[in-house]
C-alpha atoms as a PDB file:
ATOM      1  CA  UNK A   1     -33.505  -9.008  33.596  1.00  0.00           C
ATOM      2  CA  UNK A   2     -32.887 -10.273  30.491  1.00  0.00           C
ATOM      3  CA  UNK A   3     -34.547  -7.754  28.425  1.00  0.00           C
ATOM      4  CA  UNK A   4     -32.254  -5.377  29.910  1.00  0.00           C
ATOM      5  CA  UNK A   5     -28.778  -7.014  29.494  1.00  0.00           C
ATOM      6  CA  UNK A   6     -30.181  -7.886  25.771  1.00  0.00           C
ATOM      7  CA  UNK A   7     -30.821  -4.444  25.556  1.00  0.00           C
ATOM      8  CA  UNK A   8     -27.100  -3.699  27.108  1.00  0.00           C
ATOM      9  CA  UNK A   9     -25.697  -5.772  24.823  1.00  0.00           C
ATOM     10  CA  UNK A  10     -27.348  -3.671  22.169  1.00  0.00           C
ATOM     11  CA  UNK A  11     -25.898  -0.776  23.176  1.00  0.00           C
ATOM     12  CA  UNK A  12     -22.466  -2.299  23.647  1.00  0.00           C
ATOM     13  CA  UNK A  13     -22.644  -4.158  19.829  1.00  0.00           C
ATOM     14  CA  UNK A  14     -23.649  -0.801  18.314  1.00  0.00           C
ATOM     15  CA  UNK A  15     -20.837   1.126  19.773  1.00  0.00           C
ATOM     16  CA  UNK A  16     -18.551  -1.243  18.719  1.00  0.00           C
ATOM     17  CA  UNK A  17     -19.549  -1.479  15.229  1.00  0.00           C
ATOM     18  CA  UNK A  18     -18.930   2.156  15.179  1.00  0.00           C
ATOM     19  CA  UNK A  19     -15.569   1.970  16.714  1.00  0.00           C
ATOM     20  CA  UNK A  20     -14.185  -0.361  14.542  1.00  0.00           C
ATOM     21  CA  UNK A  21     -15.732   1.122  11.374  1.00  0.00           C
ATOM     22  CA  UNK A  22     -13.486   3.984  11.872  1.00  0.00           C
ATOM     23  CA  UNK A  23     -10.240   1.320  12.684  1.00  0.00           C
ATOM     24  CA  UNK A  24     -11.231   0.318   9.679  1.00  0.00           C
ATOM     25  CA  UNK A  25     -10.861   3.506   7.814  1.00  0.00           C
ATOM     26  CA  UNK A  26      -8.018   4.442  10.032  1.00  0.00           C
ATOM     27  CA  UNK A  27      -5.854   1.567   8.730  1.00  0.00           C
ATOM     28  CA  UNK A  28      -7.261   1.373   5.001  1.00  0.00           C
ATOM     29  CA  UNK A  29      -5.625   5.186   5.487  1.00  0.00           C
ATOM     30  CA  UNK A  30      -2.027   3.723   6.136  1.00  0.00           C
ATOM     31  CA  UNK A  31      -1.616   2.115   2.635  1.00  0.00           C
ATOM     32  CA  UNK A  32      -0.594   5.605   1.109  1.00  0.00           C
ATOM     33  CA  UNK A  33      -3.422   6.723  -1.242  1.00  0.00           C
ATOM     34  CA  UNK A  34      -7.018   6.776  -1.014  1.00  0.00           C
ATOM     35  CA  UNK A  35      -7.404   4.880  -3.943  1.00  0.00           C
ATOM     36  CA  UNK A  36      -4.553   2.120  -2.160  1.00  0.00           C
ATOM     37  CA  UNK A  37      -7.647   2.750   0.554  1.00  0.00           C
ATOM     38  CA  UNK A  38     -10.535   1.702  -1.042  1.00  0.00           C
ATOM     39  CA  UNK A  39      -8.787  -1.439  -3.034  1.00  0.00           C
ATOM     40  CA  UNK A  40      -7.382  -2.396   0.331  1.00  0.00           C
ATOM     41  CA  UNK A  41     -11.538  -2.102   2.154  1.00  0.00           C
ATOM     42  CA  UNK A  42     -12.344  -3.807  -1.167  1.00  0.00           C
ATOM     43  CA  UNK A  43      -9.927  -6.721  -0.807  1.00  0.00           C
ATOM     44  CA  UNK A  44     -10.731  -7.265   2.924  1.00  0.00           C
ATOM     45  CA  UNK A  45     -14.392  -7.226   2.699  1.00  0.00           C
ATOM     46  CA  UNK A  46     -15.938 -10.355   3.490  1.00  0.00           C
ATOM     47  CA  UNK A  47     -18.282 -11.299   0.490  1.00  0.00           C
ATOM     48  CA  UNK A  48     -22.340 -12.174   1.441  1.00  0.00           C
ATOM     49  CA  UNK A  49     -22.659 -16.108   1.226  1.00  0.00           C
ATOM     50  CA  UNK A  50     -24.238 -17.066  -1.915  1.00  0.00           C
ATOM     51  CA  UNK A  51     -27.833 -18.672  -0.191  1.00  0.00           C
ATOM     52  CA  UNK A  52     -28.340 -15.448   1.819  1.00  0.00           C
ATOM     53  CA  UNK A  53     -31.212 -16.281   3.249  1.00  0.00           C
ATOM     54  CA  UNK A  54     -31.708 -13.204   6.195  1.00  0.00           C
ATOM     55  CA  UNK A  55     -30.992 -15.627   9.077  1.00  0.00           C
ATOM     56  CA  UNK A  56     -29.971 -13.579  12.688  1.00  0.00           C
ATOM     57  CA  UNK A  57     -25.901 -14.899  11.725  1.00  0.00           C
ATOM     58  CA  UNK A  58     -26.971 -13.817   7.646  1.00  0.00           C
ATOM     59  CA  UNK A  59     -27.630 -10.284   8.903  1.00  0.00           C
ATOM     60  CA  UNK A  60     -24.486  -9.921  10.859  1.00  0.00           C
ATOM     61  CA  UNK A  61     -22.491 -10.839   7.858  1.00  0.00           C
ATOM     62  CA  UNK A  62     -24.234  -8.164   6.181  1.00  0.00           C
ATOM     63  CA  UNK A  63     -23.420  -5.807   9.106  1.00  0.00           C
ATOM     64  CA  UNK A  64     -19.906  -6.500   8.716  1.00  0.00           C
ATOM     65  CA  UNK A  65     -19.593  -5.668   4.979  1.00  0.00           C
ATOM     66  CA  UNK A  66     -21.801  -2.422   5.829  1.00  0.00           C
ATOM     67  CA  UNK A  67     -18.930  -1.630   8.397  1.00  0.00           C
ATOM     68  CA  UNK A  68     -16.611  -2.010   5.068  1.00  0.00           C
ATOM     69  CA  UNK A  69     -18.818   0.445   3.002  1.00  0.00           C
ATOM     70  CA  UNK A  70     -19.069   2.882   5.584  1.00  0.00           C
ATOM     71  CA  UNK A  71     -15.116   2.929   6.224  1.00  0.00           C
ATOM     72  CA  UNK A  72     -15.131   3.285   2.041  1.00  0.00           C
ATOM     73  CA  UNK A  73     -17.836   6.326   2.663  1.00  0.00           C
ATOM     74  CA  UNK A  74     -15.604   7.735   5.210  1.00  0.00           C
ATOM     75  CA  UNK A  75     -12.212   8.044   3.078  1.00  0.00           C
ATOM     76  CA  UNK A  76     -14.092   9.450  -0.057  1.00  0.00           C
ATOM     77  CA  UNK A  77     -15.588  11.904   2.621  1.00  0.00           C
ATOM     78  CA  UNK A  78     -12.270  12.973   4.321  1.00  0.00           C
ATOM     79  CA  UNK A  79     -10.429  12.577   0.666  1.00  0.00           C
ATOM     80  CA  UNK A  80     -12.946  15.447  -0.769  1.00  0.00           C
ATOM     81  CA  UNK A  81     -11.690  17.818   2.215  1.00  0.00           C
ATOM     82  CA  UNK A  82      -8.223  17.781   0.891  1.00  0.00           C
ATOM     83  CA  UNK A  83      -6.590  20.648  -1.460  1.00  0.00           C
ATOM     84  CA  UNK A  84      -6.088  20.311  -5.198  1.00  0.00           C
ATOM     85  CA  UNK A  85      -2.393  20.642  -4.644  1.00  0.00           C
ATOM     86  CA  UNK A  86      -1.783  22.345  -8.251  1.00  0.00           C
ATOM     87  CA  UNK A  87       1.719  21.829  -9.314  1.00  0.00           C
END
């Protein structure tokens, strides 16, 4: 029984982290450029503690800053499928 709801809660935690990853990206997109995107993912990134030392709560921090870089990954990706708009 537990197994399984540990194994629920797996499920639930991963879909999450995907959901807000793109939030994340979503609202970065809001500040007006992508480079106003990218210094605003930069500035709200948590930072890694300094004695990282790979504990279960170490590794979620880690998780969260990944969710950071990935929202970064995701505006460079959607900013390259724009048009040169040649003036």
């Amino acid at each position: 029984m537990v197994i399984e709801e540990f194994s629920e809660w797996q499920n639930e935690t991963k879909t999450a982290i995907e959901l807000w990853t793109i939030r994340l990206k979503n609202d970065a997109l809001k500040q007006g450029s992508n480079n106003e995107a990218i210094d605003y993912l930069n500035k709200n990134c948590p930072d890694l503690p300094r004695n990282y030392q790979g504990s279960a709560n170490k590794k979620f921090q880690s998780v969260v800053r990944s969710m950071f870089d990935e929202a970064k990954k995701m505006v460079y990706d959607e900013a390259q499928l724009q048009e040169i708009k040649h003036e």
